[in-house]
N, C-alpha and C. Protein backbone atom coordinates (compact mmCIF):
# COMPACT_ATOMS: atom_id res chain seq x y z
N UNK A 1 5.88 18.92 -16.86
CA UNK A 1 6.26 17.73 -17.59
C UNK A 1 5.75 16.47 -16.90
N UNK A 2 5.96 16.06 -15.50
CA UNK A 2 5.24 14.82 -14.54
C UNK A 2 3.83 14.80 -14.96
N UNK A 3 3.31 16.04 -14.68
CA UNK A 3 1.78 15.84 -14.95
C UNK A 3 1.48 15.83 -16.45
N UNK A 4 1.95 16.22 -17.59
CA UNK A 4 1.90 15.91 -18.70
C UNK A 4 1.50 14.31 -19.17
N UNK A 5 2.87 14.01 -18.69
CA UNK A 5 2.95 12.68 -18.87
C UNK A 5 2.29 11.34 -18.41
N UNK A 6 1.64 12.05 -16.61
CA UNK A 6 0.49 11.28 -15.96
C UNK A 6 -0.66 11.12 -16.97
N UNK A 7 -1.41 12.40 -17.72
CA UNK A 7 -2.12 12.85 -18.15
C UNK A 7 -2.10 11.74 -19.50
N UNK A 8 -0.85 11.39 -20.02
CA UNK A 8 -0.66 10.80 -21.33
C UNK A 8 -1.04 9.60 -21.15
N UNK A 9 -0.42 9.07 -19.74
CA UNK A 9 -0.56 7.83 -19.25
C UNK A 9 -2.12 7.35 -18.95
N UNK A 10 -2.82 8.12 -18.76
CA UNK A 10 -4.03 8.26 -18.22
C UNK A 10 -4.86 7.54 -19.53
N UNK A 11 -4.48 8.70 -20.54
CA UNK A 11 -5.46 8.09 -21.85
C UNK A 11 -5.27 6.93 -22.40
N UNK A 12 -3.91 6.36 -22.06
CA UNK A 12 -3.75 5.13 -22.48
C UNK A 12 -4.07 4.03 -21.83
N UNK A 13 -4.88 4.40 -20.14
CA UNK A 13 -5.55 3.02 -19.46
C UNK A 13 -4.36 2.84 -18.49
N UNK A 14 -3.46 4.11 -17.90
CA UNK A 14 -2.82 3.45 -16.87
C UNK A 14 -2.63 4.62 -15.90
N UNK A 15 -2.98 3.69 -14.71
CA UNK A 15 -3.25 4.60 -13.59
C UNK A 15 -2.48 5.45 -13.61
N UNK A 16 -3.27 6.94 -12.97
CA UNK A 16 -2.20 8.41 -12.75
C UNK A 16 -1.80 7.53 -11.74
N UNK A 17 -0.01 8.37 -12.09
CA UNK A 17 1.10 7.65 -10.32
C UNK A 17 2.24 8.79 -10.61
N UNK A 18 2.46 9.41 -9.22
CA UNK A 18 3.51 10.73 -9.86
C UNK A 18 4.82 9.23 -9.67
N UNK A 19 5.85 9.60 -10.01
CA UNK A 19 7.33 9.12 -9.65
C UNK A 19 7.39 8.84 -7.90
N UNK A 20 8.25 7.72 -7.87
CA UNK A 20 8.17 7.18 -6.80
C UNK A 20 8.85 8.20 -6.01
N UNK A 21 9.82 8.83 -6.02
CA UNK A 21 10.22 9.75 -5.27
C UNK A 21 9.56 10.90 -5.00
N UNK A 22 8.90 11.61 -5.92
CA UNK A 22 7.63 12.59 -5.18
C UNK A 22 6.75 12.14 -4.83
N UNK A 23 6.68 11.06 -4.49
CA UNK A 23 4.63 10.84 -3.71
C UNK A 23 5.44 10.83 -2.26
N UNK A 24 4.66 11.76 -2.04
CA UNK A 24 4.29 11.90 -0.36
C UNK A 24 4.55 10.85 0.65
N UNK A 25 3.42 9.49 -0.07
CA UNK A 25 3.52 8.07 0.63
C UNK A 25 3.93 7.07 -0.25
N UNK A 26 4.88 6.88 0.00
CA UNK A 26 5.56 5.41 -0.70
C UNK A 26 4.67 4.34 -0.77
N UNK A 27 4.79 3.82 0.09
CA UNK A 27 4.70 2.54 0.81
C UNK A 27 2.97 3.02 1.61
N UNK A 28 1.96 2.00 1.35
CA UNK A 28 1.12 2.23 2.45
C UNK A 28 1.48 0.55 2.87
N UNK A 29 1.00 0.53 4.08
CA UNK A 29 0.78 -0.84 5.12
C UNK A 29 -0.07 -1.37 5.69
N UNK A 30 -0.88 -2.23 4.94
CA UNK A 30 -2.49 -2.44 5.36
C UNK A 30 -2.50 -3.59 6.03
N UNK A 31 -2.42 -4.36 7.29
CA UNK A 31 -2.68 -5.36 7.98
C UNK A 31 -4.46 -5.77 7.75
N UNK A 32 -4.64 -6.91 7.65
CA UNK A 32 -5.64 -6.93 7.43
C UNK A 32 -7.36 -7.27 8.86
N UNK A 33 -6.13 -7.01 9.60
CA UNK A 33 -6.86 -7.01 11.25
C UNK A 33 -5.87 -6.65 12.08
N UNK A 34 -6.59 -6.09 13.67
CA UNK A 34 -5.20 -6.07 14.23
C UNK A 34 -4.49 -6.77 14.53
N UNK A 35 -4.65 -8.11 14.68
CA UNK A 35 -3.73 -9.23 14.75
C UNK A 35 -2.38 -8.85 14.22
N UNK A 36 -1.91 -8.21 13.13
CA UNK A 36 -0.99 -8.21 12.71
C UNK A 36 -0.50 -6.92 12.42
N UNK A 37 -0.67 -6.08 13.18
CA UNK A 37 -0.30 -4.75 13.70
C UNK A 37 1.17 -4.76 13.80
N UNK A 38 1.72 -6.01 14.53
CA UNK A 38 2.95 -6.00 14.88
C UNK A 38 3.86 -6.03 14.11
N UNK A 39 3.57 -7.61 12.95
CA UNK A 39 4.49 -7.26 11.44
C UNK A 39 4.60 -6.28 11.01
N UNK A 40 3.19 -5.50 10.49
CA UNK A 40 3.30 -4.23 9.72
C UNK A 40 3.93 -3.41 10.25
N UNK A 41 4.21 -3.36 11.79
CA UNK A 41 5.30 -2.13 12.10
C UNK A 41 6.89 -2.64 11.97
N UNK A 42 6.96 -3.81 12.28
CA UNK A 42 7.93 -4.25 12.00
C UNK A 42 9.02 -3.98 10.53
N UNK A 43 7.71 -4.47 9.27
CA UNK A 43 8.05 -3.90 8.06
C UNK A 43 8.51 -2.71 7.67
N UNK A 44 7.46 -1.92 8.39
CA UNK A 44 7.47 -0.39 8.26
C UNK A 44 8.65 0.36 8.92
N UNK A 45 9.27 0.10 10.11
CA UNK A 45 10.25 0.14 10.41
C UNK A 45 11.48 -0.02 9.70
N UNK A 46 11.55 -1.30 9.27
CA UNK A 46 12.81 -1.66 7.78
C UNK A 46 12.81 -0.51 7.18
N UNK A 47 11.33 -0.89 6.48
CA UNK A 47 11.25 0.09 5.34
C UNK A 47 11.87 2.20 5.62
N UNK A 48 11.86 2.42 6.67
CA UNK A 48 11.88 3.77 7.21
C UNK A 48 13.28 4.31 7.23
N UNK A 49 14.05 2.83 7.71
CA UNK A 49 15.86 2.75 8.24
C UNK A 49 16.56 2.93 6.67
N UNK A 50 15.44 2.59 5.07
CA UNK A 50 16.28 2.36 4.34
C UNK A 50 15.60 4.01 3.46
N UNK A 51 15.27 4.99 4.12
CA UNK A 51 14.59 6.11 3.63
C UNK A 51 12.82 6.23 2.95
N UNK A 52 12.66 5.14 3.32
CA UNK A 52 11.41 4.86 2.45
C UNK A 52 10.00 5.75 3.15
N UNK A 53 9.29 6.27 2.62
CA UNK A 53 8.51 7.38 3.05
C UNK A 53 7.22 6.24 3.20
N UNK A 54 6.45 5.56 4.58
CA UNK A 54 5.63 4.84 4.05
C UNK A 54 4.62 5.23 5.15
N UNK A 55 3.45 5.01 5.50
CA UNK A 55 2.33 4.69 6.42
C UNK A 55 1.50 3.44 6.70
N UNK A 56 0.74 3.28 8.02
CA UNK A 56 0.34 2.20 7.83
C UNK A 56 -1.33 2.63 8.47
N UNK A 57 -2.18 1.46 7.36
CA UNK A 57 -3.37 2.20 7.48
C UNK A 57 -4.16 1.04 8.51
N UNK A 58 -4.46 1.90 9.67
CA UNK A 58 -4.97 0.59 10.83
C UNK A 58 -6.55 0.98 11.21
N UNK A 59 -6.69 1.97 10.39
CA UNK A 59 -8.35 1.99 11.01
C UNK A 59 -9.07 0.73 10.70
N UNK A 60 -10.17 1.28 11.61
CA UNK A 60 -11.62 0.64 11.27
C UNK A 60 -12.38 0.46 10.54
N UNK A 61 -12.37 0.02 9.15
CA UNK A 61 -12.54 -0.45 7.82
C UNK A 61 -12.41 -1.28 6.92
N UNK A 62 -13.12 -1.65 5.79
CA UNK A 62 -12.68 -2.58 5.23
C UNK A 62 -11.45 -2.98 4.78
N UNK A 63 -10.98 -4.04 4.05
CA UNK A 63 -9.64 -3.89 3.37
C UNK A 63 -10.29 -3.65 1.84
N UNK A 64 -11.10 -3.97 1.34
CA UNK A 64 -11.33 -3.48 0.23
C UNK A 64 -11.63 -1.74 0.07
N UNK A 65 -11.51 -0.75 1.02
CA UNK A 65 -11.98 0.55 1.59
C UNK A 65 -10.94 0.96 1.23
N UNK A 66 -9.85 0.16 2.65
CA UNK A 66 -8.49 0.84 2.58
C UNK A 66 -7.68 0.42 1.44
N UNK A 67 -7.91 -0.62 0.37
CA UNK A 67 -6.89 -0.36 -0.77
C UNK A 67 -7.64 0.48 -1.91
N UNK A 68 -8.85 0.62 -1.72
CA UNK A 68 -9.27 1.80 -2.55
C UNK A 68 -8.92 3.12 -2.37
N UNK A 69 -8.97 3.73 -0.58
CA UNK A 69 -7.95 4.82 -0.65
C UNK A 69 -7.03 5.50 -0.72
N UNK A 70 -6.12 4.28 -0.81
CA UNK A 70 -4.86 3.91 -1.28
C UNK A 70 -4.66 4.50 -2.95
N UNK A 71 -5.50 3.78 -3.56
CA UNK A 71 -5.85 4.60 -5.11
C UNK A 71 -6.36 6.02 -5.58
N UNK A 72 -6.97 5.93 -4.76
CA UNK A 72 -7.51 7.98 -4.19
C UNK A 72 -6.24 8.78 -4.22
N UNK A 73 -5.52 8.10 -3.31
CA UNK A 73 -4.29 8.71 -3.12
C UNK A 73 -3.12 8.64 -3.64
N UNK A 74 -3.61 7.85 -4.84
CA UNK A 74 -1.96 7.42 -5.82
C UNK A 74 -0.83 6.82 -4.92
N UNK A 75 -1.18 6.04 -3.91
CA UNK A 75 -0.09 5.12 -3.26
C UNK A 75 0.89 4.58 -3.77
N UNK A 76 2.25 4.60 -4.65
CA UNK A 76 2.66 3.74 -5.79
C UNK A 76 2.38 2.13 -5.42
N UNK A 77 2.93 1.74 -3.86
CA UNK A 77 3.03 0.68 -3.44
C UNK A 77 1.89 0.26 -2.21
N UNK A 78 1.32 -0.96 -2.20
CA UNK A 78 0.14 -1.18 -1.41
C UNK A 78 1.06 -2.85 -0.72
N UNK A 79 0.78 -2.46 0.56
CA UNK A 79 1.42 -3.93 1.05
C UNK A 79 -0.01 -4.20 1.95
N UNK A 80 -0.32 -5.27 1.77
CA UNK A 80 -1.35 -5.98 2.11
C UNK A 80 -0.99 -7.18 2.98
N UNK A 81 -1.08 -6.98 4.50
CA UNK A 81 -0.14 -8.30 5.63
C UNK A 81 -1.54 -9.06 5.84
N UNK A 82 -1.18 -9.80 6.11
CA UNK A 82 -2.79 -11.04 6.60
C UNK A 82 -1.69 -12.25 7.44
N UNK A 83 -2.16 -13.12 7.78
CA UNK A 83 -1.68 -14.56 8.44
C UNK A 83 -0.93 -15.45 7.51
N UNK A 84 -1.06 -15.04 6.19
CA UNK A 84 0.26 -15.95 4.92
C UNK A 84 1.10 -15.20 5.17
N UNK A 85 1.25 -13.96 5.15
CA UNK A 85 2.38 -13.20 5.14
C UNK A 85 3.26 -13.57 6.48
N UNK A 86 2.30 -13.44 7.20
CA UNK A 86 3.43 -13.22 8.84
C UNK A 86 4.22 -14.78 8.93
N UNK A 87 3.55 -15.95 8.57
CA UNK A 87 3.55 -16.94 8.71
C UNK A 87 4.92 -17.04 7.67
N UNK A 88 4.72 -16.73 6.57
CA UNK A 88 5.96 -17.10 5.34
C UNK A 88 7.14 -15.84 5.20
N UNK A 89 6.78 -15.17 6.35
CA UNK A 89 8.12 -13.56 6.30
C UNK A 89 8.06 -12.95 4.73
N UNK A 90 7.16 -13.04 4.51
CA UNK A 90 6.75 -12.25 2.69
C UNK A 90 6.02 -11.19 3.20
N UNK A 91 5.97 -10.54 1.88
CA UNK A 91 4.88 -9.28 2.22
C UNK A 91 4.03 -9.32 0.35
N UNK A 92 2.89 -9.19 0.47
CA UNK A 92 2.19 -9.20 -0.72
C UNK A 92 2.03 -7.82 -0.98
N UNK A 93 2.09 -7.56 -2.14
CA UNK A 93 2.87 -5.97 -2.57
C UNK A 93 1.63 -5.59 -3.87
N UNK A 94 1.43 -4.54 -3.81
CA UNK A 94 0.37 -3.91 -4.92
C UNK A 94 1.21 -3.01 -5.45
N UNK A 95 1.42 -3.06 -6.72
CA UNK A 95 1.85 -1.88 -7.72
C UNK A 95 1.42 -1.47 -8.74
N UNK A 96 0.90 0.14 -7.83
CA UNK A 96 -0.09 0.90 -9.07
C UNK A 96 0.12 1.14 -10.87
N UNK A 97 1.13 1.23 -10.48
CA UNK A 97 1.44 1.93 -12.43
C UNK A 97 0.92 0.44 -13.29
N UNK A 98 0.77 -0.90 -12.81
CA UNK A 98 0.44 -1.89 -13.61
C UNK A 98 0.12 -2.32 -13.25
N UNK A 99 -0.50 -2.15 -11.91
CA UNK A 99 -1.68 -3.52 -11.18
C UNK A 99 -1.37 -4.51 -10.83
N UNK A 100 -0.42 -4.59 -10.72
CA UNK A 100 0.27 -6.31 -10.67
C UNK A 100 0.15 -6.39 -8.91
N UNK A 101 0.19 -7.56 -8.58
CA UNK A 101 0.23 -7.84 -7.27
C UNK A 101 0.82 -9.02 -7.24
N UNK A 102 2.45 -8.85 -6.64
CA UNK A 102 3.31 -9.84 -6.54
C UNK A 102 3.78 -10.27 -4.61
N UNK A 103 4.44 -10.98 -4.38
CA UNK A 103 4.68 -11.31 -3.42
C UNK A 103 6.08 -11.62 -2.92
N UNK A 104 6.86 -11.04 -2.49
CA UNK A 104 8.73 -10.50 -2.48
C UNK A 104 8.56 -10.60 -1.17
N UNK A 105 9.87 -10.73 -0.68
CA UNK A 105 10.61 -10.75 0.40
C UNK A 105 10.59 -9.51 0.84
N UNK A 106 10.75 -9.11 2.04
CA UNK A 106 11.26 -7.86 2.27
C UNK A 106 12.49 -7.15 1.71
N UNK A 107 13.35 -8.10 1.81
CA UNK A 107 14.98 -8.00 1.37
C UNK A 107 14.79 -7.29 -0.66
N UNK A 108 13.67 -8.59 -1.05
CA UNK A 108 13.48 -8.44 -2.67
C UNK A 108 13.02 -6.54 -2.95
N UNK A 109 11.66 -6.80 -1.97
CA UNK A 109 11.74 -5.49 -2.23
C UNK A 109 11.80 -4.05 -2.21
N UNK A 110 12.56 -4.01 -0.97
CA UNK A 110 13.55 -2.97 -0.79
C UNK A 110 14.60 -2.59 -1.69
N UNK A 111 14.72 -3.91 -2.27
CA UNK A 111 15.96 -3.53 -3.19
C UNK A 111 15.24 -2.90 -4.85
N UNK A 112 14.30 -3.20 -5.11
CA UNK A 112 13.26 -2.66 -6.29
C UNK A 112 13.23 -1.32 -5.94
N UNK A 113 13.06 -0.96 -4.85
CA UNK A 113 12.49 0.28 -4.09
C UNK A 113 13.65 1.18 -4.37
N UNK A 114 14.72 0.92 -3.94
CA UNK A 114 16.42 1.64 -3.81
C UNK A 114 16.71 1.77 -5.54
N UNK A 115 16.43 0.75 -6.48
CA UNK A 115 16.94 1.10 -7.57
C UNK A 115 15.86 2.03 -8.26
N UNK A 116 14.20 1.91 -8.04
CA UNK A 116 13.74 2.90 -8.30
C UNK A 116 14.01 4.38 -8.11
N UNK A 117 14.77 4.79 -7.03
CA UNK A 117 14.60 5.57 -6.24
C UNK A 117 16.58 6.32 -6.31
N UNK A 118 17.16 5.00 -7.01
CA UNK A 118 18.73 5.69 -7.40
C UNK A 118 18.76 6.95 -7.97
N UNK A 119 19.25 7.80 -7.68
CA UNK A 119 19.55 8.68 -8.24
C UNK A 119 18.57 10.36 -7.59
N UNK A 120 17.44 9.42 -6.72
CA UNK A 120 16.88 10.96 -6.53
C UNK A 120 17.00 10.96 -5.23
N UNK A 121 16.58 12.56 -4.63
CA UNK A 121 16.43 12.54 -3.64
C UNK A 121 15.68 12.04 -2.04
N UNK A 122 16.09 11.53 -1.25
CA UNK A 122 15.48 10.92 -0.24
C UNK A 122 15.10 11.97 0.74
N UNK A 123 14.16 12.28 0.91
CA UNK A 123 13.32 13.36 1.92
C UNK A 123 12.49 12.64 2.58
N UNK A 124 12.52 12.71 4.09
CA UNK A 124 12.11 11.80 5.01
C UNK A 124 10.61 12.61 5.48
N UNK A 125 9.44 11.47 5.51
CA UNK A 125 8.14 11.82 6.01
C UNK A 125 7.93 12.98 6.93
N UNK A 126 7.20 13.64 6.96
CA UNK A 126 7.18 14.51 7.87
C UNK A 126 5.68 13.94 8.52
N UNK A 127 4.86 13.07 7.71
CA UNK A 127 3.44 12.35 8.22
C UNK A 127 3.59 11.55 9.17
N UNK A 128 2.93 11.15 10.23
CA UNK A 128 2.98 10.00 10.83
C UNK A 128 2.85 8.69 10.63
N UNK A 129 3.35 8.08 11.42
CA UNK A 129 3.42 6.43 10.41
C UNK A 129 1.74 5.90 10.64
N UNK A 130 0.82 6.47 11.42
CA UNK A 130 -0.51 5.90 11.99
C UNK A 130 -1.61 6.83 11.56
């Protein structure tokens, strides 16, 4: 039935994305140099204390690379940190199922995250956060 419905979604022009609770990786965490290695763990940390299954992608690559493999991988959520972010305690947020790229609080969206995520089960990463 999930993949049915990916499949339906597909023909209609919207990205395959399983349910936020079965993808593997929630949350990816893309700093956009290492400069800011530190927020993104910081985030990622929050994000971990409140069950959230996420990684953070620190190689040696572009950022246009790493939010493409992010899409490879059906990431639901893409957080993208740079020097606005660290500077304004925001995090700029990518969400696959509609492309949208908004910009929330941590607080904002954790709490998007928890009501997505009401009702199912929380199974903690077994991947590394690096």
């Amino acid at each position: 039935m999930v993949f049915d419905k990916i499949a339906q979604d597909e023909v209609k022009g919207i990205p395959p994305t399983l349910p936020l609770w079965m993808s593997p990786i929630q949350v990816r965490i893309i700093p956009i140099s290492k400069d800011y290695i530190e927020y993104a763990t910081k985030i990622a940390t929050m994000l971990l204390s409140h069950g959230i299954r996420i990684d953070i992608d620190d190689r040696d690559e572009s950022l246009g690379k790493k939010i493409r493999d992010a899409g490879i991988e059906w990431i639901p959520y893409v957080i993208v940190i740079g020097e606005r972010e660290v500077k304004t305690n925001t995090i700029n947020v990518r969400i696959r199922r509609n492309g949208v790229q908004k910009t929330f609080t941590l607080d904002e969206f954790i709490k998007i995250l928890e009501e997505e995520l009401n009702g199912y089960p929380k199974i903690e990463s077994t991947l590394p956060l690096n």
